[in-house]
PDB file of N, CA and C in Angstrom:
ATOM      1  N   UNK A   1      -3.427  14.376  -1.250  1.00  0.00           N
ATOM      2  CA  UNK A   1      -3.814  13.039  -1.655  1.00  0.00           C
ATOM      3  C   UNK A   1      -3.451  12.082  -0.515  1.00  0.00           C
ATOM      4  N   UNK A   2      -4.361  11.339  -0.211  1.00  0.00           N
ATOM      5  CA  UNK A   2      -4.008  10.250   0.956  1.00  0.00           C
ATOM      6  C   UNK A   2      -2.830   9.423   0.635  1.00  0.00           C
ATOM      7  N   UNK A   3      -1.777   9.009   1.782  1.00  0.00           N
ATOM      8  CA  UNK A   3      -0.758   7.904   1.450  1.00  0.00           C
ATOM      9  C   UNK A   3      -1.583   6.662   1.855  1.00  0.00           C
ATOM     10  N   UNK A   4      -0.601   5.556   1.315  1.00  0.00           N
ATOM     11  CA  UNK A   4      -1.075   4.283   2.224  1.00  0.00           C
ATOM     12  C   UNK A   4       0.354   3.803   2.165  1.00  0.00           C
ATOM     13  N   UNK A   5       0.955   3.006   2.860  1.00  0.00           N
ATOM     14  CA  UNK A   5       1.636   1.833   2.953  1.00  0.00           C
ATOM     15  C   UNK A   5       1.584   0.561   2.614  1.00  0.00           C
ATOM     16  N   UNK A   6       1.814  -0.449   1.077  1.00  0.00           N
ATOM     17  CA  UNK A   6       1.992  -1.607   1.179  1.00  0.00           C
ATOM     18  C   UNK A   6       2.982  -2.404   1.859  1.00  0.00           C
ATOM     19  N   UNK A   7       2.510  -3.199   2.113  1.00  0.00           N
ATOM     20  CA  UNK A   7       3.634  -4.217   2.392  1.00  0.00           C
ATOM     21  C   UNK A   7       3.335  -5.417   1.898  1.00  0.00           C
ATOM     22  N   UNK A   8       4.794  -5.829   0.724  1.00  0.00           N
ATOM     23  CA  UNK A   8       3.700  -7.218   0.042  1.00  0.00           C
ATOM     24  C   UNK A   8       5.089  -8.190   0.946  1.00  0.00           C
ATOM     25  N   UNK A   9       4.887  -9.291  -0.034  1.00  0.00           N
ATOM     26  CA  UNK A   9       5.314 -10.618  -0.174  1.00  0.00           C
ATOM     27  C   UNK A   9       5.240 -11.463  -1.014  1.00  0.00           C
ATOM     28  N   UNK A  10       6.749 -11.450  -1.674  1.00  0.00           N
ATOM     29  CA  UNK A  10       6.477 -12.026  -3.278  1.00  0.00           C
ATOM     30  C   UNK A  10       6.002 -13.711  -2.990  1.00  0.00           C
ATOM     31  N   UNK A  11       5.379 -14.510  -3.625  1.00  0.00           N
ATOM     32  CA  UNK A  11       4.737 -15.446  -3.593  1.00  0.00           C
ATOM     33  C   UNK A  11       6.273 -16.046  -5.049  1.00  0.00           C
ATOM     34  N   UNK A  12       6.438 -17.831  -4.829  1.00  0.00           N
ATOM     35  CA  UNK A  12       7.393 -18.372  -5.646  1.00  0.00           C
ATOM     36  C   UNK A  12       7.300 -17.796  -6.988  1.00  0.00           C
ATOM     37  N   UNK A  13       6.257 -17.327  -7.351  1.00  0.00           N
ATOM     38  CA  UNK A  13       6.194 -17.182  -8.776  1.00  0.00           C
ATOM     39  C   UNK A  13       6.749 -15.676  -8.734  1.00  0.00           C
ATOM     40  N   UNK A  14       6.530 -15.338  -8.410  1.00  0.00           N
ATOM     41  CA  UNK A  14       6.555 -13.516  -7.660  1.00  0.00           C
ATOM     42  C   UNK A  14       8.135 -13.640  -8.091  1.00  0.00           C
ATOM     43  N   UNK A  15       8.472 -14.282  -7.032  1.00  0.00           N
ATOM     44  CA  UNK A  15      10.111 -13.908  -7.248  1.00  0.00           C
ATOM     45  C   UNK A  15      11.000 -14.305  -8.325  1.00  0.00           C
ATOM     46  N   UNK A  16      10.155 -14.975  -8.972  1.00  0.00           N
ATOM     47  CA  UNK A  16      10.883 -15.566 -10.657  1.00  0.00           C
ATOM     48  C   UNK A  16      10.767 -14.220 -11.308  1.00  0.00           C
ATOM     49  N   UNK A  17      10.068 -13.743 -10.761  1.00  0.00           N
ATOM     50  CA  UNK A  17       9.689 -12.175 -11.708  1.00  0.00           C
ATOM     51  C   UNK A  17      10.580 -11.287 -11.386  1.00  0.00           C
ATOM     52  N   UNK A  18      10.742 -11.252 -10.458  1.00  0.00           N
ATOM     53  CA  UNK A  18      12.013 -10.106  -9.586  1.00  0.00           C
ATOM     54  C   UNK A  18      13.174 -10.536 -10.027  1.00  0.00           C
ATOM     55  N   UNK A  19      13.113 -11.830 -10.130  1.00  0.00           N
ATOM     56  CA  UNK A  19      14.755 -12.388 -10.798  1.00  0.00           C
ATOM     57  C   UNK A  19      15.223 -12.283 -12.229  1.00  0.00           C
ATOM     58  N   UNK A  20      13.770 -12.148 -12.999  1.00  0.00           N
ATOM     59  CA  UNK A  20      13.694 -11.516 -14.211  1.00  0.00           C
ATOM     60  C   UNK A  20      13.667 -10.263 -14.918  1.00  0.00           C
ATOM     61  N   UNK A  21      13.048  -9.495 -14.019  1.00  0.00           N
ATOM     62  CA  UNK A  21      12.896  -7.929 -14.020  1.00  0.00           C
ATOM     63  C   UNK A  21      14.162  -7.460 -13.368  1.00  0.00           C
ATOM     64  N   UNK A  22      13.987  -7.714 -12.159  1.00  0.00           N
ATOM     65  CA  UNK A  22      15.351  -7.264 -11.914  1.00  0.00           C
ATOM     66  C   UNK A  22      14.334  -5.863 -10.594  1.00  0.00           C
ATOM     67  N   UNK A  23      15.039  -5.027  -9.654  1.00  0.00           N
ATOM     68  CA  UNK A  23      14.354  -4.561  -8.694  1.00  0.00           C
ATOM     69  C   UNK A  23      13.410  -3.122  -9.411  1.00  0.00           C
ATOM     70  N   UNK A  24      14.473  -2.934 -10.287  1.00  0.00           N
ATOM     71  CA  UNK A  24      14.253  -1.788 -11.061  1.00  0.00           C
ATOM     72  C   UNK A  24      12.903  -1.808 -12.126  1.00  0.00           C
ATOM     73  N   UNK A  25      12.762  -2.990 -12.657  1.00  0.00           N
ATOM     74  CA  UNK A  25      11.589  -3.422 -13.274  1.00  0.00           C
ATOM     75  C   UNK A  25      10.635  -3.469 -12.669  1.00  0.00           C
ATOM     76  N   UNK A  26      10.292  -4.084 -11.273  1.00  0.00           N
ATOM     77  CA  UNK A  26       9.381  -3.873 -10.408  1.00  0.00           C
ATOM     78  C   UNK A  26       8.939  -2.373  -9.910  1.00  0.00           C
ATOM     79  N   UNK A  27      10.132  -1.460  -9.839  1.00  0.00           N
ATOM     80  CA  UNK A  27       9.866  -0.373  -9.463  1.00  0.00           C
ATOM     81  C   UNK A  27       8.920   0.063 -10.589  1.00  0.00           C
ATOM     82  N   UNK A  28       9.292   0.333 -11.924  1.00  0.00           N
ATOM     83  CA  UNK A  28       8.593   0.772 -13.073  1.00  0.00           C
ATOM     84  C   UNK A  28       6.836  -0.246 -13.062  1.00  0.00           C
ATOM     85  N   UNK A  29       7.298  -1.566 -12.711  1.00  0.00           N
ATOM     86  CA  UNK A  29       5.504  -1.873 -13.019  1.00  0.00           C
ATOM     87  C   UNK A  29       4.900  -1.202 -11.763  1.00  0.00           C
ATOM     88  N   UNK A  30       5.129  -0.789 -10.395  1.00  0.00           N
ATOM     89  CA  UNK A  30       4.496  -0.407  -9.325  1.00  0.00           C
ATOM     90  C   UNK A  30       4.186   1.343  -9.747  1.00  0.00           C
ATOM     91  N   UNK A  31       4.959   1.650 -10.384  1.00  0.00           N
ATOM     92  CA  UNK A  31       4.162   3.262 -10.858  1.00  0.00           C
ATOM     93  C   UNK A  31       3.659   3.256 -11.502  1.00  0.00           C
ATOM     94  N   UNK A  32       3.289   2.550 -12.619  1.00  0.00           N
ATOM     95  CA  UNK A  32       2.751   2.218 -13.438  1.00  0.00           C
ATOM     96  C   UNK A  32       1.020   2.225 -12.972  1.00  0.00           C
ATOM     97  N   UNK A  33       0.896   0.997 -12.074  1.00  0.00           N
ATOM     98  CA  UNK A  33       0.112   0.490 -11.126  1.00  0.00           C
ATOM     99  C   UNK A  33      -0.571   1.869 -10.655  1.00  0.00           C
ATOM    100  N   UNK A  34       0.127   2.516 -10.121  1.00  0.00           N
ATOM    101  CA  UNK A  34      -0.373   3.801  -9.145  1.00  0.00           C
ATOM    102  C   UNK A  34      -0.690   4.837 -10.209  1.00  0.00           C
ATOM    103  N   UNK A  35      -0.100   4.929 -10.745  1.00  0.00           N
ATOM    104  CA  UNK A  35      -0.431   5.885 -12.172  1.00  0.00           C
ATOM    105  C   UNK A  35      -1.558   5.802 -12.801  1.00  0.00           C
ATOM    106  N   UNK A  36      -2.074   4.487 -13.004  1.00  0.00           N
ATOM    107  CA  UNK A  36      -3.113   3.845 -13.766  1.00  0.00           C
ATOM    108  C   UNK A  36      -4.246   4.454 -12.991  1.00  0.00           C
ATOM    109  N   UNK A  37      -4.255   4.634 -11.450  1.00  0.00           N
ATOM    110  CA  UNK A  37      -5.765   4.513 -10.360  1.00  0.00           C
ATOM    111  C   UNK A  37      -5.415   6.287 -10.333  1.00  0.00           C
ATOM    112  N   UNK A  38      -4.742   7.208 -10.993  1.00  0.00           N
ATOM    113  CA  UNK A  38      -4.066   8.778 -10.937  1.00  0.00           C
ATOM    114  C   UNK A  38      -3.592   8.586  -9.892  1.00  0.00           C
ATOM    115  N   UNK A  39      -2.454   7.950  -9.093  1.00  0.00           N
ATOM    116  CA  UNK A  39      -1.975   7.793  -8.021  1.00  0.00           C
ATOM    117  C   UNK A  39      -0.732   8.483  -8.243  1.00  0.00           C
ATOM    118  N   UNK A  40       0.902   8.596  -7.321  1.00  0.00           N
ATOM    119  CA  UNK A  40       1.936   7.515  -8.047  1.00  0.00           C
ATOM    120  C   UNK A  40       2.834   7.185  -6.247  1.00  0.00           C
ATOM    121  N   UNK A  41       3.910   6.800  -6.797  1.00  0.00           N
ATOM    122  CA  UNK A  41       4.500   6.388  -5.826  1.00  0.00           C
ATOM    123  C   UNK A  41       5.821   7.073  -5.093  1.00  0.00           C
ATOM    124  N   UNK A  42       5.251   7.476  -4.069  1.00  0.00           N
ATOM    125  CA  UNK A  42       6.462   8.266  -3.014  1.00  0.00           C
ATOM    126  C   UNK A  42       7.746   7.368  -3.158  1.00  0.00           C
ATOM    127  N   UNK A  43       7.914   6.532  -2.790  1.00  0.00           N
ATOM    128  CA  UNK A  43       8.801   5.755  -2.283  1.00  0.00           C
ATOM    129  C   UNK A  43       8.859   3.948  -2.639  1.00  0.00           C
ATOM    130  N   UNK A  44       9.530   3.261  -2.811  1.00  0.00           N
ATOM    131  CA  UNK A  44       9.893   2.124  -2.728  1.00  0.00           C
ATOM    132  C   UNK A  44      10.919   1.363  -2.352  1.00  0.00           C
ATOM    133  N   UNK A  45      11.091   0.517  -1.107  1.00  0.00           N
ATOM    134  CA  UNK A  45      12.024  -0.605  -0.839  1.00  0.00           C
ATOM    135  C   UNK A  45      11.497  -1.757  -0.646  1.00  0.00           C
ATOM    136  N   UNK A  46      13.112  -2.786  -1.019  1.00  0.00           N
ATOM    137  CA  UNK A  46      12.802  -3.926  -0.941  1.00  0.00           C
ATOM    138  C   UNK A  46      13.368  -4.170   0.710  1.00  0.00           C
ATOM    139  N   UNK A  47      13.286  -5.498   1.169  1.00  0.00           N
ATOM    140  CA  UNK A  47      13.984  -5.557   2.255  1.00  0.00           C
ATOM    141  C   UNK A  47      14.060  -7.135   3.139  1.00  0.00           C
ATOM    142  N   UNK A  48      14.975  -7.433   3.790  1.00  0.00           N
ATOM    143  CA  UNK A  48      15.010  -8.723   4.255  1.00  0.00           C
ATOM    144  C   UNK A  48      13.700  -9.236   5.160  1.00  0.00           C
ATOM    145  N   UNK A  49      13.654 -10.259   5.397  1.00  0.00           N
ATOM    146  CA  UNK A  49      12.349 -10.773   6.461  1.00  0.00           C
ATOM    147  C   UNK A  49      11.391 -11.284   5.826  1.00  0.00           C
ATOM    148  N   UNK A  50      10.528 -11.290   6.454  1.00  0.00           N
ATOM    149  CA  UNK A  50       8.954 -11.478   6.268  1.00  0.00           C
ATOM    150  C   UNK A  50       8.142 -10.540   4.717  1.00  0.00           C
ATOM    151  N   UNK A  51       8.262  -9.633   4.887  1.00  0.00           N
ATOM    152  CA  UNK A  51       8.147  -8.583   4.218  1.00  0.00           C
ATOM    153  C   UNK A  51       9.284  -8.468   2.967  1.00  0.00           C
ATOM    154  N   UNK A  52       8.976  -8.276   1.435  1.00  0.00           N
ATOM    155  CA  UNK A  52       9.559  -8.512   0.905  1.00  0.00           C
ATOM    156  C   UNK A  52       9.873  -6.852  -0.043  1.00  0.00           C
ATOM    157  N   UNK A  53       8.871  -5.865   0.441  1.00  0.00           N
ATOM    158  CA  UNK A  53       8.681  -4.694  -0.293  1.00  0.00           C
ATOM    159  C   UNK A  53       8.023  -4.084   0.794  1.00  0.00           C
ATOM    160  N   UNK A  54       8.199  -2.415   0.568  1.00  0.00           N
ATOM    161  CA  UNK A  54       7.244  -1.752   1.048  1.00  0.00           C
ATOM    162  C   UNK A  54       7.182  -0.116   0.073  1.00  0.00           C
ATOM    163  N   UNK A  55       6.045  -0.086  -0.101  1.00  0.00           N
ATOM    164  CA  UNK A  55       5.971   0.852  -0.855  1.00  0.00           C
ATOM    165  C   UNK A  55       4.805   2.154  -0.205  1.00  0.00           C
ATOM    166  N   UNK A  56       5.186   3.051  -0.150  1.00  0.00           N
ATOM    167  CA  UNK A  56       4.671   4.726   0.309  1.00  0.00           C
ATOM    168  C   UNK A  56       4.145   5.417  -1.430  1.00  0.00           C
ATOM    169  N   UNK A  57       2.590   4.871  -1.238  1.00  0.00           N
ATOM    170  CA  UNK A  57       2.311   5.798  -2.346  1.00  0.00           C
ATOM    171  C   UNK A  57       0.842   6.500  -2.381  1.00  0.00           C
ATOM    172  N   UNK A  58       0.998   7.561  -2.865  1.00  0.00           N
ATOM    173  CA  UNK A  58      -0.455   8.456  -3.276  1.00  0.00           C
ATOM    174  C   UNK A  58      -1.116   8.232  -4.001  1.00  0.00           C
ATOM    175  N   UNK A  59      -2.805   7.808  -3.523  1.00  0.00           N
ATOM    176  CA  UNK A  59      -3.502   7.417  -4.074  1.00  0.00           C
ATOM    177  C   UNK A  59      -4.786   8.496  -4.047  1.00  0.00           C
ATOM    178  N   UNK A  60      -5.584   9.042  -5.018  1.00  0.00           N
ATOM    179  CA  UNK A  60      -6.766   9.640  -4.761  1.00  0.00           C
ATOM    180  C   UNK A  60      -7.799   9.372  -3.436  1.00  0.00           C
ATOM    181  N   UNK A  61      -8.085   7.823  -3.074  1.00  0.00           N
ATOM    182  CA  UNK A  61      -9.143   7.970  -2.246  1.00  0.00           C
ATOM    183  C   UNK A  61      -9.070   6.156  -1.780  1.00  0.00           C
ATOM    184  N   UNK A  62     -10.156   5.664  -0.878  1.00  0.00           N
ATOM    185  CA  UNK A  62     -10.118   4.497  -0.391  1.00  0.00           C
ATOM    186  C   UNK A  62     -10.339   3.550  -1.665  1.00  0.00           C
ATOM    187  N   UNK A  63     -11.255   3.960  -2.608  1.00  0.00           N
ATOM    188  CA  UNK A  63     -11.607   3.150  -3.964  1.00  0.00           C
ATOM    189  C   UNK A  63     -10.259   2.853  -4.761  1.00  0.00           C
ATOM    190  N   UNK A  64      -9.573   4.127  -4.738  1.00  0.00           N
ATOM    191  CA  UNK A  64      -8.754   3.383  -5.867  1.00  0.00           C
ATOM    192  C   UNK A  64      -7.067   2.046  -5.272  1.00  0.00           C
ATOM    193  N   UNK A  65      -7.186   2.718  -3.636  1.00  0.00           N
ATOM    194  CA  UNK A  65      -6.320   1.677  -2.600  1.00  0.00           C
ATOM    195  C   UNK A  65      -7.031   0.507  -3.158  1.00  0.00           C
ATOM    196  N   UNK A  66      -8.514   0.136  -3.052  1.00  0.00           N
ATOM    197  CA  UNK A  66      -8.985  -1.052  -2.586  1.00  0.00           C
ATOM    198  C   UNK A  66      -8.733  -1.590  -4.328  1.00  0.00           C
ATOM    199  N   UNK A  67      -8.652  -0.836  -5.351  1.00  0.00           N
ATOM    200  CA  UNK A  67      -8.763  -1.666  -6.772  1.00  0.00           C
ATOM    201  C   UNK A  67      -7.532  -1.779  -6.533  1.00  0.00           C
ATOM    202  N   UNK A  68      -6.367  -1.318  -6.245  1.00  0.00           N
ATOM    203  CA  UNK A  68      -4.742  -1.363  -6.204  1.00  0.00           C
ATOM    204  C   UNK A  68      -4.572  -2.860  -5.428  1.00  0.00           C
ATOM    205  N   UNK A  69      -5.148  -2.369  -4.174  1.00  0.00           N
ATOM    206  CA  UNK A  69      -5.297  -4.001  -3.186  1.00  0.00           C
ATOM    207  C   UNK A  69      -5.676  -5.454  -4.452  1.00  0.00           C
ATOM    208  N   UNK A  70      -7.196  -5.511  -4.926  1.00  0.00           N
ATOM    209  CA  UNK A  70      -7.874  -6.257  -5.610  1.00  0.00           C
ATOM    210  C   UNK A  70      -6.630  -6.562  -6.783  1.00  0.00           C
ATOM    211  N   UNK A  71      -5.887  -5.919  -7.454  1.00  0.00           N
ATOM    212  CA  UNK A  71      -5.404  -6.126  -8.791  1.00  0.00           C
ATOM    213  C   UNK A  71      -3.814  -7.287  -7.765  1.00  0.00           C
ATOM    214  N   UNK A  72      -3.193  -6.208  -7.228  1.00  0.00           N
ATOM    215  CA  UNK A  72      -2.538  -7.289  -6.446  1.00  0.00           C
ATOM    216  C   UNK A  72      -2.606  -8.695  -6.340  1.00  0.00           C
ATOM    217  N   UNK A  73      -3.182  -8.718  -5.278  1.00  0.00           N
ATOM    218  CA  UNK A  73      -4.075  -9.899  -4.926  1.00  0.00           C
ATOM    219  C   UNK A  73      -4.227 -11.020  -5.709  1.00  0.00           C
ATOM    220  N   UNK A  74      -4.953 -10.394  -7.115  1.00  0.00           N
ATOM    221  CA  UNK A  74      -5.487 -11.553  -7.897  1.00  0.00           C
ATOM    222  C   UNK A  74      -4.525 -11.792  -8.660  1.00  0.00           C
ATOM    223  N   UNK A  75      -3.121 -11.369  -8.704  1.00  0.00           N
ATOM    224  CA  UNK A  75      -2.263 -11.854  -9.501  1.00  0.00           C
ATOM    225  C   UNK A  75      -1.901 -13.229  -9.189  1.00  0.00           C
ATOM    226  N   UNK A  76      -2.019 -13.319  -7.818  1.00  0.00           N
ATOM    227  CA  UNK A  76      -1.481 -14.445  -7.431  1.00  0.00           C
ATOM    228  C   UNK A  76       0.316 -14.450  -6.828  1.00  0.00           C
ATOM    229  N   UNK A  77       0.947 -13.609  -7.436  1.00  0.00           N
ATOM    230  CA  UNK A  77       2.374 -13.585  -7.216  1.00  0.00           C
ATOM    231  C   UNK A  77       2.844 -12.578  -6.145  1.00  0.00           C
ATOM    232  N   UNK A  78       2.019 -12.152  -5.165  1.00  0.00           N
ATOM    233  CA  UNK A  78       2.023 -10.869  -4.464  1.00  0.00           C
ATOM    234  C   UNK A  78       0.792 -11.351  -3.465  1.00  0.00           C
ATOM    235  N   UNK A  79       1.058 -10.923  -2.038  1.00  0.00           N
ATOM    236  CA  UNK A  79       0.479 -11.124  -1.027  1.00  0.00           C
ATOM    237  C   UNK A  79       0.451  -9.811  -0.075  1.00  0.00           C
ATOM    238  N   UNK A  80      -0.386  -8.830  -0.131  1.00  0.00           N
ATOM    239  CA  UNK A  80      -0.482  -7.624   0.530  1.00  0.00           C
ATOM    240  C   UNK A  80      -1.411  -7.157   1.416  1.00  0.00           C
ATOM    241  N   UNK A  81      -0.767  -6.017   2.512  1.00  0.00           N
ATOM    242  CA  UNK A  81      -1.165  -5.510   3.298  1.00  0.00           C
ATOM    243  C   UNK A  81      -1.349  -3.990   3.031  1.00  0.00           C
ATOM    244  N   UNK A  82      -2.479  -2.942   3.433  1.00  0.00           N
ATOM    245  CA  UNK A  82      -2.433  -1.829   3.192  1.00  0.00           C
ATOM    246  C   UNK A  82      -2.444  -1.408   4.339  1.00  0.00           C
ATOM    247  N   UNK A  83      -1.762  -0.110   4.713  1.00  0.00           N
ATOM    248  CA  UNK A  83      -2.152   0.452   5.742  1.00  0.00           C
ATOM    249  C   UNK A  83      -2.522   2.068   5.488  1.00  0.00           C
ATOM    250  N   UNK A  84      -3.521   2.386   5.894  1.00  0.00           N
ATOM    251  CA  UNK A  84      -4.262   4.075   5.580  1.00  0.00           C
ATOM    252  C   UNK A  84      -2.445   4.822   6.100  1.00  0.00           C
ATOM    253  N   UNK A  85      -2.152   5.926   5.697  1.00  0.00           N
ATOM    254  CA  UNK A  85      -0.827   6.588   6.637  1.00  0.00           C
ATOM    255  C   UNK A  85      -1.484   8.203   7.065  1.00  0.00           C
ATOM    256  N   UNK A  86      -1.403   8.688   8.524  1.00  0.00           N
ATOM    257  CA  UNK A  86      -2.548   9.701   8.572  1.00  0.00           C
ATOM    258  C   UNK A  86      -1.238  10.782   9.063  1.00  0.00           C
ATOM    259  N   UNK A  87      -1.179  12.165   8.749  1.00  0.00           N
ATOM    260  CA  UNK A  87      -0.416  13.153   9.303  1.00  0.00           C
ATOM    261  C   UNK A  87      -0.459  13.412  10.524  1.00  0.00           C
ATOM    262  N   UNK A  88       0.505  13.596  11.153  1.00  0.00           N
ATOM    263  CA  UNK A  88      -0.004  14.647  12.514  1.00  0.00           C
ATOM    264  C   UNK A  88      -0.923  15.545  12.898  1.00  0.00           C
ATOM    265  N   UNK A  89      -1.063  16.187  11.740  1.00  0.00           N
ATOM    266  CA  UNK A  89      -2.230  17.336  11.609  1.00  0.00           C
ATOM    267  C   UNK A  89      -3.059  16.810  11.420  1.00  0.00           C
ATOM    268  N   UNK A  90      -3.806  15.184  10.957  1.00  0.00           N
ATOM    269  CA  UNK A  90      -4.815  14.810  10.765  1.00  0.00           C
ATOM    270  C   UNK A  90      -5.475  14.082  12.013  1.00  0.00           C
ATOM    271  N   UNK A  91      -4.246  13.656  12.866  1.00  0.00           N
ATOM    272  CA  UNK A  91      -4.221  13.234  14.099  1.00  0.00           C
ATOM    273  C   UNK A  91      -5.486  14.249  15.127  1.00  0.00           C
ATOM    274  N   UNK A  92      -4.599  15.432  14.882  1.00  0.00           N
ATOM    275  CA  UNK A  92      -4.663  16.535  15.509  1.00  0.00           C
ATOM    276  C   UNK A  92      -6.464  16.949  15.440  1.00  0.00           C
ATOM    277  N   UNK A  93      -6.186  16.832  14.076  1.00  0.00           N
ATOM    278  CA  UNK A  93      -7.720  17.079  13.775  1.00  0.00           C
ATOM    279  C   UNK A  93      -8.935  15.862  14.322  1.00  0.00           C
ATOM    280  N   UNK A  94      -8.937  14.762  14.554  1.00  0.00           N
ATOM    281  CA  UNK A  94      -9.277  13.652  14.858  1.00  0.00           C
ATOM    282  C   UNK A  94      -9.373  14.074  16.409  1.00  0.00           C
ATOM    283  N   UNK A  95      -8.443  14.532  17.109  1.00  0.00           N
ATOM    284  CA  UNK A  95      -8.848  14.654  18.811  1.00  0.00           C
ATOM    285  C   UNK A  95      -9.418  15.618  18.951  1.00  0.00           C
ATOM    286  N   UNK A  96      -9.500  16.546  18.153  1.00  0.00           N
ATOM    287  CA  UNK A  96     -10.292  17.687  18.104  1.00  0.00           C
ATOM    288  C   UNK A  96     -11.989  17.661  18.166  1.00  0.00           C
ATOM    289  N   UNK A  97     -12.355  16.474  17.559  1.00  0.00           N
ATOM    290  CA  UNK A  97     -13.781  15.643  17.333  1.00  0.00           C
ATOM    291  C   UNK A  97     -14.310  15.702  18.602  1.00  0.00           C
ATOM    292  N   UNK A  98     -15.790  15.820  18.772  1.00  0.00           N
ATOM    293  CA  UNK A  98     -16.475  15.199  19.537  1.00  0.00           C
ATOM    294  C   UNK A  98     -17.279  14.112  19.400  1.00  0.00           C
ATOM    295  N   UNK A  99     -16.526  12.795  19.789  1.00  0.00           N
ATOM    296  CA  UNK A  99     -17.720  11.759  19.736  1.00  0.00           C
ATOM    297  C   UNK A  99     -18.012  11.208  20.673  1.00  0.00           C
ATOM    298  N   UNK A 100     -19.621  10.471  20.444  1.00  0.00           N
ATOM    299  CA  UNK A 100     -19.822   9.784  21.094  1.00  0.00           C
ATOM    300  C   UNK A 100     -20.097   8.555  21.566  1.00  0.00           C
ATOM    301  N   UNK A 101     -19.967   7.796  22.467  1.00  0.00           N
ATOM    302  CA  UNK A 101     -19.281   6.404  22.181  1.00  0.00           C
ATOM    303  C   UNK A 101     -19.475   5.692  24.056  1.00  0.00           C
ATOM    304  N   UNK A 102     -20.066   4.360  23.726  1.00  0.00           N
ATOM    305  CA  UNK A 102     -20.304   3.866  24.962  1.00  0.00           C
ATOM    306  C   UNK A 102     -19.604   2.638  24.602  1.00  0.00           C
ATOM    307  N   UNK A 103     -18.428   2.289  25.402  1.00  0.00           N
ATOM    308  CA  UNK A 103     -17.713   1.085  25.723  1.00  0.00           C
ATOM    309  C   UNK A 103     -18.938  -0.239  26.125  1.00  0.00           C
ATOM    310  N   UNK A 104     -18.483  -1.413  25.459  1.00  0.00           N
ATOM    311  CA  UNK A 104     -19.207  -2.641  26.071  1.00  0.00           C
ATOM    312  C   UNK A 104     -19.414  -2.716  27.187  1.00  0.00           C
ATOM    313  N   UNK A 105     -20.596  -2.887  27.890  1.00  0.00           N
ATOM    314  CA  UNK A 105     -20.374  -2.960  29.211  1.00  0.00           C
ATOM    315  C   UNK A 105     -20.921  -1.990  30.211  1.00  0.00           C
ATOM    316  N   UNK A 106     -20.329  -0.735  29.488  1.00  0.00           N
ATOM    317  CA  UNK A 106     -20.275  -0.021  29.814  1.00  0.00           C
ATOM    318  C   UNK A 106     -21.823   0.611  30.512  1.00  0.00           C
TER     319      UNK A 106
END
């Protein structure tokens, strides 16, 4: 199953929620979340900075990332980034390709 990487950012309202739930509550609505699209979730931290979470989780395919993204989003209390996460071996497989490809300009 493909990973992705969020990285949110609780928005003011966001964090009234975290202060209410508590970190552990958040953990339970984010599997929840991933569970719902047949996902679930590898991993979760919170953490100082910019970035307020990051979460490592398995999702079936790009559709159900992008409804995970969309539901986010429209909460309003959450501000996120996805990133695809690819193996070494998928790497591997990727240079293995032949494509073809003309640079601008070029």
């Amino acid at each position: 199953m493909p990973k992705y990487l969020i990285q949110a950012t609780y928005t003011a309202d966001g964090l009234k929620g975290v202060l209410r739930d508590g970190g552990t509550g958040r953990r339970q609505a984010v599997d929840r979340m991933a569970e719902s699209v047949g996902g679930r979730v590898e991993q979760m931290y919170f953490a100082f900075g910019e970035t307020d979470t990051y979460v490592i989780v398995d999702l079936p395919d790009n559709v159900a990332s992008t409804a995970v993204g969309l539901a986010i989003s429209a909460s309003g209390a959450v501000r996120a980034k996805t990133a695809v996460l690819l193996t070494p071996e998928e790497v591997d497989e990727a240079t293995r390709m032949d494509v073809t490809y003309r640079a601008p300009g070029a």
